[in-house]
C-alpha atoms as a PDB file:
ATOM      1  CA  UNK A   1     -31.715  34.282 -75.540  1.00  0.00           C
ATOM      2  CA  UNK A   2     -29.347  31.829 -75.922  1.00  0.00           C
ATOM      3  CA  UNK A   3     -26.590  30.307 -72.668  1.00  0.00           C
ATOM      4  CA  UNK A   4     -24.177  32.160 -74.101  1.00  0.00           C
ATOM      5  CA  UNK A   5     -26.221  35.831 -73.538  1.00  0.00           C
ATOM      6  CA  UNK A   6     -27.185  34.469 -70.750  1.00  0.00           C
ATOM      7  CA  UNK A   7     -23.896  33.765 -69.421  1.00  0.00           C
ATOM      8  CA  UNK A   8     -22.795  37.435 -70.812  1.00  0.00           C
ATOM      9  CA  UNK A   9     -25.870  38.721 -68.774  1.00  0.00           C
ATOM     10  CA  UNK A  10     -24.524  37.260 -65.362  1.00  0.00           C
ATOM     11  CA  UNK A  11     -21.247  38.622 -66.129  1.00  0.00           C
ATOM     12  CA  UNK A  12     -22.317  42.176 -66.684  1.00  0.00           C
ATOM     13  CA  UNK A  13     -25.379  42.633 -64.056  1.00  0.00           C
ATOM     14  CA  UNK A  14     -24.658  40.635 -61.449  1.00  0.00           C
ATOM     15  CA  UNK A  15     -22.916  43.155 -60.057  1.00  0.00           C
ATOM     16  CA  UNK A  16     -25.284  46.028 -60.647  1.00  0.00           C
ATOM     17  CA  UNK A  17     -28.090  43.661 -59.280  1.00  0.00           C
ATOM     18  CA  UNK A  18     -26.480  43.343 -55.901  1.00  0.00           C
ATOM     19  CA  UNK A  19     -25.720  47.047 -55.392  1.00  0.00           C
ATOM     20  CA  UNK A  20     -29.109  47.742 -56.434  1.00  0.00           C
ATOM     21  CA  UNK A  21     -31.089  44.856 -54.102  1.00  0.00           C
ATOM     22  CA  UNK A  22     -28.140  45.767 -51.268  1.00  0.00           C
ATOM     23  CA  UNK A  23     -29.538  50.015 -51.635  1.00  0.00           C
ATOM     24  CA  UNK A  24     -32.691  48.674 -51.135  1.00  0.00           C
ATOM     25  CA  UNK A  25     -32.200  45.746 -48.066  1.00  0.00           C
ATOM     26  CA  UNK A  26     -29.388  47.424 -46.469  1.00  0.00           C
ATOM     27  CA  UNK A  27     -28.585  43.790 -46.248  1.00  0.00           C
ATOM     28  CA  UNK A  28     -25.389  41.621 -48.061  1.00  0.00           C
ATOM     29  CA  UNK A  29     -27.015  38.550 -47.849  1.00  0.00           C
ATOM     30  CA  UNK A  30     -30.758  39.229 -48.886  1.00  0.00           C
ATOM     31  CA  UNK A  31     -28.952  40.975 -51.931  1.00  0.00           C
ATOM     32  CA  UNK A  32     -27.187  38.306 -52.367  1.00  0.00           C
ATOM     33  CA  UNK A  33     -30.315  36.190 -52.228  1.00  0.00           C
ATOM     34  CA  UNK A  34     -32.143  38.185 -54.550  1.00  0.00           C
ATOM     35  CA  UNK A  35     -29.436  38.453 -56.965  1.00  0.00           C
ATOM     36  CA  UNK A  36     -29.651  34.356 -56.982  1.00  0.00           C
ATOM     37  CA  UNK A  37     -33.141  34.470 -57.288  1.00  0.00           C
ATOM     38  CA  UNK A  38     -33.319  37.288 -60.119  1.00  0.00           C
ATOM     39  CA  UNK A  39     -30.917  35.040 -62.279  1.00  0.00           C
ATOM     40  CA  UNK A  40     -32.503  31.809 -61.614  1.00  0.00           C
ATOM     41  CA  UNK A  41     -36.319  33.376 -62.634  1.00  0.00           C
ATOM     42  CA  UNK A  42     -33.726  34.318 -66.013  1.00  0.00           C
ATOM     43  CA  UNK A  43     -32.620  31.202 -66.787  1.00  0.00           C
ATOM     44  CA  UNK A  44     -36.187  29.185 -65.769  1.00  0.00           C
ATOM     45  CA  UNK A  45     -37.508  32.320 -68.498  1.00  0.00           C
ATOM     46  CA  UNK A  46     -34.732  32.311 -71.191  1.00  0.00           C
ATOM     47  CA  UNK A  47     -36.768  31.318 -73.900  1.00  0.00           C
ATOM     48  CA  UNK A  48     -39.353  34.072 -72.910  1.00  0.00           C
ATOM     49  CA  UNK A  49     -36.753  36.416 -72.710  1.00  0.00           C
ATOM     50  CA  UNK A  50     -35.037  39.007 -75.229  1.00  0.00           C
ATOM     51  CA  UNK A  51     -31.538  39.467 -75.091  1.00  0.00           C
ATOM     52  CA  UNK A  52     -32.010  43.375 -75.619  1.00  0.00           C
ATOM     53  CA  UNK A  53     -34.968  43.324 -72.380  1.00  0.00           C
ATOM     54  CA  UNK A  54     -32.448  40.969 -69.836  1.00  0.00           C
ATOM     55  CA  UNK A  55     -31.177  44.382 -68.224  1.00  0.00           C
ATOM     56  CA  UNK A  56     -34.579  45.604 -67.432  1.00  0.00           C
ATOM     57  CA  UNK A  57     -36.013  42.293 -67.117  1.00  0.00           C
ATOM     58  CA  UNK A  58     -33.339  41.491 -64.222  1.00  0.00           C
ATOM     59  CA  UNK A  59     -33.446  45.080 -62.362  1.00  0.00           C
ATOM     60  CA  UNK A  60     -37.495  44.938 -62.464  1.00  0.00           C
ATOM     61  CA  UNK A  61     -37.840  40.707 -61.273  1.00  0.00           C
ATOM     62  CA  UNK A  62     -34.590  41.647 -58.279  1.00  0.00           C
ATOM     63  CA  UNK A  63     -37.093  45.146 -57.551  1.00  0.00           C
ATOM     64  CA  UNK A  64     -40.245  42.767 -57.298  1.00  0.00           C
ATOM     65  CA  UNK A  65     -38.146  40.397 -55.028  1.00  0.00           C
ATOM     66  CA  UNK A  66     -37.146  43.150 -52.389  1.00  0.00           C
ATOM     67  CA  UNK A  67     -40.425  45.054 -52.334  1.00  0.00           C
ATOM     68  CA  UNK A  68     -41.930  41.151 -51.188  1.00  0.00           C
ATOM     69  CA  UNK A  69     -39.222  40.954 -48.818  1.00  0.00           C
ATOM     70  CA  UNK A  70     -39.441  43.564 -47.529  1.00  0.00           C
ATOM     71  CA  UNK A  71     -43.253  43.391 -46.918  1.00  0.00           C
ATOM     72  CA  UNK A  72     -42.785  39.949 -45.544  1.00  0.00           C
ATOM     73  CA  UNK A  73     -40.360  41.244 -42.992  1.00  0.00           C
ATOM     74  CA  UNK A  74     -42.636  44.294 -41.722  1.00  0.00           C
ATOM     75  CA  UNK A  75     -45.563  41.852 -41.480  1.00  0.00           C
ATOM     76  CA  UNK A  76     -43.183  39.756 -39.537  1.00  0.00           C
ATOM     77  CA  UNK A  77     -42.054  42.458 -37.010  1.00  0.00           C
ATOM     78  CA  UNK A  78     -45.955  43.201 -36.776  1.00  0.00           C
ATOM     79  CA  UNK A  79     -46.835  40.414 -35.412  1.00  0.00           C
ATOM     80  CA  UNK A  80     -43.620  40.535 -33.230  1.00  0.00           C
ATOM     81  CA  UNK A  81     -44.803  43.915 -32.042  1.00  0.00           C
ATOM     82  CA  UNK A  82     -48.277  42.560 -31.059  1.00  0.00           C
ATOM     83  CA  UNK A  83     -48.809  42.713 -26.608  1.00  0.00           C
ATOM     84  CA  UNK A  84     -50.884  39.243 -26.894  1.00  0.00           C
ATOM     85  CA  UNK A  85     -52.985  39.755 -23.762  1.00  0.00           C
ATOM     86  CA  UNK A  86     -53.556  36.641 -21.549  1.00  0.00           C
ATOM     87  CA  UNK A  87     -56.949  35.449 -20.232  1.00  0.00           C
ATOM     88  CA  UNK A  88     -57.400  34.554 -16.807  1.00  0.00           C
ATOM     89  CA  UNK A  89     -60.044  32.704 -15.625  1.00  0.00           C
ATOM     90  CA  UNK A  90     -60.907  33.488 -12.010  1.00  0.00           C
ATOM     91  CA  UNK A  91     -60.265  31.188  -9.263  1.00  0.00           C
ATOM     92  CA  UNK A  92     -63.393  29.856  -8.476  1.00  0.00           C
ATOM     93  CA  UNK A  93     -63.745  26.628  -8.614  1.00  0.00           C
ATOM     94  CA  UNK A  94     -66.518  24.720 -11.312  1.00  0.00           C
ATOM     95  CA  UNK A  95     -68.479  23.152  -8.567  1.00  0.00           C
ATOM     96  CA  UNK A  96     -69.499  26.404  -6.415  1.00  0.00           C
ATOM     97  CA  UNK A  97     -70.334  28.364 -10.016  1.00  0.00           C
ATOM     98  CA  UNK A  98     -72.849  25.473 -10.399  1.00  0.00           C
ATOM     99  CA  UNK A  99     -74.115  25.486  -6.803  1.00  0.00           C
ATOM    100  CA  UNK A 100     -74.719  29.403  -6.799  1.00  0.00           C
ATOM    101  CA  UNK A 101     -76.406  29.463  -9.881  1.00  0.00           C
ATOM    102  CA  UNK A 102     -78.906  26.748  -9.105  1.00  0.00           C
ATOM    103  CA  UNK A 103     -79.164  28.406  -5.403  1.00  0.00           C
ATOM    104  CA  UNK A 104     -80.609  31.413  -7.611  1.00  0.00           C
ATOM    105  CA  UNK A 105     -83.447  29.612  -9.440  1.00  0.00           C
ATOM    106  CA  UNK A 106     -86.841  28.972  -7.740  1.00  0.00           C
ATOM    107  CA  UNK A 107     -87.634  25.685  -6.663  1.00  0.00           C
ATOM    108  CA  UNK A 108     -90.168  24.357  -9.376  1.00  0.00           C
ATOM    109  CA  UNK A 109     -87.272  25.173 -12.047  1.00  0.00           C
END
């Protein structure tokens, strides 16, 4: 793939790239994001890349993109969702623990 295809490809499927990743998000600006993303991991992988494969290439790298996205944001509202319980140490103070617990023990000890 040469820059010319490759400037062909972000005139053709840019488009179809951000309807796609925007069905999937429900989100303009993560598809926009992706679509970025998807076309930047093209042009870092032109050489690697076949002019006929860019479609699929594009639609499967903006796919892989979303799915991670989307797991990162459900991990994300996990932890949001978490009821962090607090520990409260009783108000006893350090000194009478000590004293009561040696009070217990038998003299020799």
């Amino acid at each position: 793939m040469n820059t010319k295809e490759y400037n062909q490809a972000v005139e053709e499927y840019s488009g179809r790239v951000y309807r796609f990743a925007k069905k999937l998000l429900q989100d303009d600006d993560e598809a926009a994001d992706i679509v970025q993303d998807s076309f930047l991991r093209l042009w870092e992988n032109v050489v690697k890349v076949e002019n006929e494969k860019v479609k699929s290439w594009l639609f499967t790298t903006a796919y892989r993109q979303a799915l991670l996205r989307i797991k990162l944001k459900n991990r994300h509202a996990d932890l949001n969702a978490l009821d962090f319980m607090t520990y409260e140490m009783p108000n006893h103070d350090l000194k009478e623990v000590i004293e009561d617990c040696l009070a217990g023990l038998p003299e020799i000890q």
